[in-house]
Protein backbone atom coordinates (compact mmCIF):
# COMPACT_ATOMS: atom_id res chain seq x y z
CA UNK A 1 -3.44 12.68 9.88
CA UNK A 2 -2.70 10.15 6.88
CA UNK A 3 -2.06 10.50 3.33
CA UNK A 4 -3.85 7.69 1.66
CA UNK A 5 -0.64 6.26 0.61
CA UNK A 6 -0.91 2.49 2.01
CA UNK A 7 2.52 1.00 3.60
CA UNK A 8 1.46 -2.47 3.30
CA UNK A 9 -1.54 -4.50 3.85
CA UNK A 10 -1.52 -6.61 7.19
CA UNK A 11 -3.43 -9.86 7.60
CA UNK A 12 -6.27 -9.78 10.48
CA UNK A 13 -5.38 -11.95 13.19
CA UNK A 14 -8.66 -11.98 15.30
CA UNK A 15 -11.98 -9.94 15.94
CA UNK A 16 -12.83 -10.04 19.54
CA UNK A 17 -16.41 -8.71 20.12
CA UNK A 18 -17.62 -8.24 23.47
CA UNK A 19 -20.16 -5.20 24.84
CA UNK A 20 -17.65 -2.31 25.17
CA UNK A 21 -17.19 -3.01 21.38
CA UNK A 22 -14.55 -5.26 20.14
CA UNK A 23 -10.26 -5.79 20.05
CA UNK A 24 -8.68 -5.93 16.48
CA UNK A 25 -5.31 -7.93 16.08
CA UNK A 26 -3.44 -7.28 12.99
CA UNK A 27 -0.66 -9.12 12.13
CA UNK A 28 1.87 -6.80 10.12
CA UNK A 29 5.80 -6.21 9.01
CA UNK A 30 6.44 -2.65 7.60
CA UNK A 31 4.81 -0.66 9.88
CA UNK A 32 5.97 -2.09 13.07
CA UNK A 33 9.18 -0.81 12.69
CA UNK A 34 8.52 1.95 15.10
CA UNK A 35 4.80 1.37 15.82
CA UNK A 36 4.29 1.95 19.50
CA UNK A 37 1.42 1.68 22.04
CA UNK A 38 -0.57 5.11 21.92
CA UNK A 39 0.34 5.82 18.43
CA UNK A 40 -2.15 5.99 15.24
CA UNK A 41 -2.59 4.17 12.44
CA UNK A 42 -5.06 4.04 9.37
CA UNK A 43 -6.69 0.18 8.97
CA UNK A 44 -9.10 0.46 6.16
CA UNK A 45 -9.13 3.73 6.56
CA UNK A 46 -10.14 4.31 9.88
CA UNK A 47 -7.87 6.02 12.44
CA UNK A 48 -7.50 3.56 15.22
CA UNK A 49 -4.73 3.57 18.47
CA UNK A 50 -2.38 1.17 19.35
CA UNK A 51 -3.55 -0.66 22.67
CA UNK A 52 -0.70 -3.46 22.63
CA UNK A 53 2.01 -4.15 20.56
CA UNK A 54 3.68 -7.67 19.98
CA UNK A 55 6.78 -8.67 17.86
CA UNK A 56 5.22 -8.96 14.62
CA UNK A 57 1.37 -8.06 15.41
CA UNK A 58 -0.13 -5.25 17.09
CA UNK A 59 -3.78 -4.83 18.50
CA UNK A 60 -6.45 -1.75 18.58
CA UNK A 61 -10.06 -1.02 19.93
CA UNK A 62 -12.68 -0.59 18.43
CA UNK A 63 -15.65 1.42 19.92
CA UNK A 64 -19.46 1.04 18.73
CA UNK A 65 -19.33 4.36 16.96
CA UNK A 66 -16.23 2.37 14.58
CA UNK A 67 -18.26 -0.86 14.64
CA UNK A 68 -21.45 1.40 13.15
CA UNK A 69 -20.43 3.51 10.48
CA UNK A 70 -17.49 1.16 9.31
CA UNK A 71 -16.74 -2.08 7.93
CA UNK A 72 -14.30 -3.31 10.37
CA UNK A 73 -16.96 -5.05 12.47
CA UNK A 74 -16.86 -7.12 9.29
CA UNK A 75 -13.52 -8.55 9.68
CA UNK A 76 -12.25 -12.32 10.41
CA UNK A 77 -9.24 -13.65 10.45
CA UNK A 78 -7.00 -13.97 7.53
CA UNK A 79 -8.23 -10.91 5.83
CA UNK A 80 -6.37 -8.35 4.92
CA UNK A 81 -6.80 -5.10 5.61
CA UNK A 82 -4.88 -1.65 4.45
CA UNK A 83 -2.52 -0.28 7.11
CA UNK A 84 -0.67 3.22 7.41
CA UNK A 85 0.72 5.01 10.39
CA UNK A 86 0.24 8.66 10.83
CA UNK A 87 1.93 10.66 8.42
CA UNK A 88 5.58 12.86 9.09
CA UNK A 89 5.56 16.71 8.53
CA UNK A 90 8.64 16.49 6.86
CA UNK A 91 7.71 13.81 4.42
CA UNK A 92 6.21 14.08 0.45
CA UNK A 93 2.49 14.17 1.07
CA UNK A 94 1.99 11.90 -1.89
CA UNK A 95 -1.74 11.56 -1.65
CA UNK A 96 -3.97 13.66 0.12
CA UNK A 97 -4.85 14.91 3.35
CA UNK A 98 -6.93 12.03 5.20
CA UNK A 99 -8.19 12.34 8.89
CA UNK A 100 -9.10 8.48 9.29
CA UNK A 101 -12.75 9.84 9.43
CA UNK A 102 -14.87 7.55 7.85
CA UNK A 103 -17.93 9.19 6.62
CA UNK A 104 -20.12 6.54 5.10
CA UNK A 105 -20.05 3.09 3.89
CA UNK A 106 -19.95 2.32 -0.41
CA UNK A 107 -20.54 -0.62 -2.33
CA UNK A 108 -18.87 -2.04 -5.53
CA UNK A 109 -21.13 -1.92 -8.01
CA UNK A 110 -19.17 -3.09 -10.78
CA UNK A 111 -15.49 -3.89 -11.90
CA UNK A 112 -14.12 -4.00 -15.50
CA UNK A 113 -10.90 -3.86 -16.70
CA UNK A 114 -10.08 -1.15 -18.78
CA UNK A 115 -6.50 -1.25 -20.55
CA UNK A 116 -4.10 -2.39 -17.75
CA UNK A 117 -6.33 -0.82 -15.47
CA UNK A 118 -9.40 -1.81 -12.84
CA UNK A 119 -12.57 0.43 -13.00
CA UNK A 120 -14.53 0.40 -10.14
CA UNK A 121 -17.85 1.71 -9.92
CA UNK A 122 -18.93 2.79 -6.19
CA UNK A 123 -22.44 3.35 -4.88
CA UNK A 124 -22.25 5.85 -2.35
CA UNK A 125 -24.61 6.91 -0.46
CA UNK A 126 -26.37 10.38 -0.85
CA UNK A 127 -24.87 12.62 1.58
CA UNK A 128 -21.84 11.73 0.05
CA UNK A 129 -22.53 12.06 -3.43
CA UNK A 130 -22.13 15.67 -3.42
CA UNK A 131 -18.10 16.12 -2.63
CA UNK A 132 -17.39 14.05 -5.33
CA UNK A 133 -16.22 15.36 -8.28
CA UNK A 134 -14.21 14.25 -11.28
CA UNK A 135 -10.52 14.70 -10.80
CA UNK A 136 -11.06 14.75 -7.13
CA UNK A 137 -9.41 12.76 -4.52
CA UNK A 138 -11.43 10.45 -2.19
CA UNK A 139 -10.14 7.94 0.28
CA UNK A 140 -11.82 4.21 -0.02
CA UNK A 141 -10.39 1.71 2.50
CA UNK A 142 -7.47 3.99 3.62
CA UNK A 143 -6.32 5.06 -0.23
CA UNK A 144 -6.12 8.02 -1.61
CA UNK A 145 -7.68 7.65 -5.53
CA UNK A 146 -8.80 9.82 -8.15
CA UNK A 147 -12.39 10.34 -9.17
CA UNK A 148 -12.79 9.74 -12.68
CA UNK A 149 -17.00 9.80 -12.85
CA UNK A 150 -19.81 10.90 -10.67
CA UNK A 151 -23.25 10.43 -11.11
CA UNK A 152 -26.58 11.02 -8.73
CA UNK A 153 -25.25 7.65 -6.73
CA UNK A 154 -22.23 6.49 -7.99
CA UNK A 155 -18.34 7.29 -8.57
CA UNK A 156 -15.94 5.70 -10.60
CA UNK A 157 -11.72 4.75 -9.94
CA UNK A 158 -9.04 3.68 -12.10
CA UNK A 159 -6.46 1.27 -10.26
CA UNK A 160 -3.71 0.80 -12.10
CA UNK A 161 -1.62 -2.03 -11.49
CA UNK A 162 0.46 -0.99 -8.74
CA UNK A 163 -1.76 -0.18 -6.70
CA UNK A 164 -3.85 -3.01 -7.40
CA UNK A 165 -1.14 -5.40 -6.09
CA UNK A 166 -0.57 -3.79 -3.12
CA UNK A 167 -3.79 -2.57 -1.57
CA UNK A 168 -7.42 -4.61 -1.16
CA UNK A 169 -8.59 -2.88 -4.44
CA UNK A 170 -6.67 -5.42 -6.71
CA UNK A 171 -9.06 -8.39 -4.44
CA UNK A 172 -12.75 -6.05 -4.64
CA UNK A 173 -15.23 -7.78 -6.45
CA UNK A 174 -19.28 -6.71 -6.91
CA UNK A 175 -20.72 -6.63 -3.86
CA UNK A 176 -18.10 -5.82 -1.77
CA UNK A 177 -18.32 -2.68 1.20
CA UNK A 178 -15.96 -0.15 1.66
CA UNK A 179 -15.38 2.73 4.00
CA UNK A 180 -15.17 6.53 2.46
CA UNK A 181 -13.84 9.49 3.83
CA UNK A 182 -14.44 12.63 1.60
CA UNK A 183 -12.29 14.98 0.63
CA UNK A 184 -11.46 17.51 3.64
CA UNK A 185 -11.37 20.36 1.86
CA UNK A 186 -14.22 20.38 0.22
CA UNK A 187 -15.79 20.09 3.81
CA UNK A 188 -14.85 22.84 5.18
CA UNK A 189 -15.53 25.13 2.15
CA UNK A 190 -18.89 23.67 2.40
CA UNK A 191 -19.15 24.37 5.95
CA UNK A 192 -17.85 27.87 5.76
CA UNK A 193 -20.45 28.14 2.92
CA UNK A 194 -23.72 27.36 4.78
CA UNK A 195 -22.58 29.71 7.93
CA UNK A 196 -22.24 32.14 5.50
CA UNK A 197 -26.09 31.79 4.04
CA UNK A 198 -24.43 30.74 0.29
CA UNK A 199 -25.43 27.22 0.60
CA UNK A 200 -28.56 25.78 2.96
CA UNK A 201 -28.04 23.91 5.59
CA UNK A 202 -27.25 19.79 5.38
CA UNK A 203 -30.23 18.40 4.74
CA UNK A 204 -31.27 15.77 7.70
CA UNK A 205 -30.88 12.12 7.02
CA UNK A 206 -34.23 10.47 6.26
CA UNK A 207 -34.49 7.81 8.96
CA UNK A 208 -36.17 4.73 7.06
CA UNK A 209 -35.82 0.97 6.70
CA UNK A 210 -33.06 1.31 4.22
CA UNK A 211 -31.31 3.74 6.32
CA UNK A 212 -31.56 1.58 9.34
CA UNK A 213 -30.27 -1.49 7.50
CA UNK A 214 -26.90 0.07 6.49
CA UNK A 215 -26.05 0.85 9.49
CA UNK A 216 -26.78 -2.43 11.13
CA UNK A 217 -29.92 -1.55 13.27
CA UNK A 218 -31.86 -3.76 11.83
């Protein structure tokens, strides 16, 4: 479990594909302090385990399932990427609660500036859309931000300048793909919801071209 409160933003060393899926080496500072082999930690996001551990760099797996319904498969070398190990009970929770689930893949649709801060306009897709609401918290690329704006396919963020300089959300331009991880809460409420016969069931995913191409199939 994370917070959505970066620690720092490592640099990617390498992205080893092979068949299994692929090895991610990070290259880091703050967090390896006591970062050991088995433990979590949040890279973009996405809750990934130690397999080795160096002096200064550290190195996880990454399964298909990661590779399909994140961006990591993305990576090269010399990007940086959002890192946070797994949070302490008896710590400030000073975002929100985050699994390291990714649920879907956004896009930056737009960026402005807007007094000293960054608005950033998401597309998201659909089976998202609907636990987002304004004021709401939402995880993109391991932070925890507030929703200021929803529409029928977008959201909108304010960075302010902190956390602009030290996460990836200073560096997104249009264009650019993130990973999203709803809020938890609203999950489960919606869950409990449907068993209960208040809300109908998720709707299935219609399986088309577009579909298909966001998720790499095609």
């Amino acid at each position: 479990m994370f917070t959505g409160i970066v620690e720092e933003m490592g640099v990617v060393m390498g992205l080893e594909k092979n068949l299994a899926g692929a090895r991610l080496t990070l290259l880091a500072q703050t967090i390896m302090t006591d970062l050991t082999e088995g433990a979590s930690v949040s890279v973009n996001g996405a809750c990934l385990t130690v397999v080795a551990k160096g002096e200064r760099d550290f190195s996880v797996d990454l399964s298909p399932e990661t590779l399909l319904v994140t961006t990591l498969g993305r990576l090269a070398a010399g990007m940086p990427v959002n890192l946070e190990r797994a949070m302490k009970l008896n710590e400030r929770l000073g975002g929100h609660l985050v699994a390291g689930h990714v649920d879907g893949v956004g896009m930056v649709r737009s960026r402005r500036q807007d007094g000293n801060a960054i608005v950033l306009t998401i597309e998201t897709p659909p089976e998202l859309v609907r636990y987002c609401v304004p004021k709401g918290s939402i995880t993109i690329d391991g932070i925890s931000m507030t929703i200021n704006e929803v529409t029928d396919r977008t959201f909108s963020i304010a960075v302010i300048p902190h956390t602009a300089k030290v996460t990836t959300l200073g560096l997104m331009k249009e264009g650019d793909q993130v990973n999203l991880e709803s809020d938890l809460i609203g999950k489960y409420v919606e869950r409990l919801l449907q068993e209960r016969g208040v809300l109908p069931s998720k709707p299935a995913p219609v399986i088309d071209r577009d579909y298909l191409q966001k998720r790499g199939l095609i």
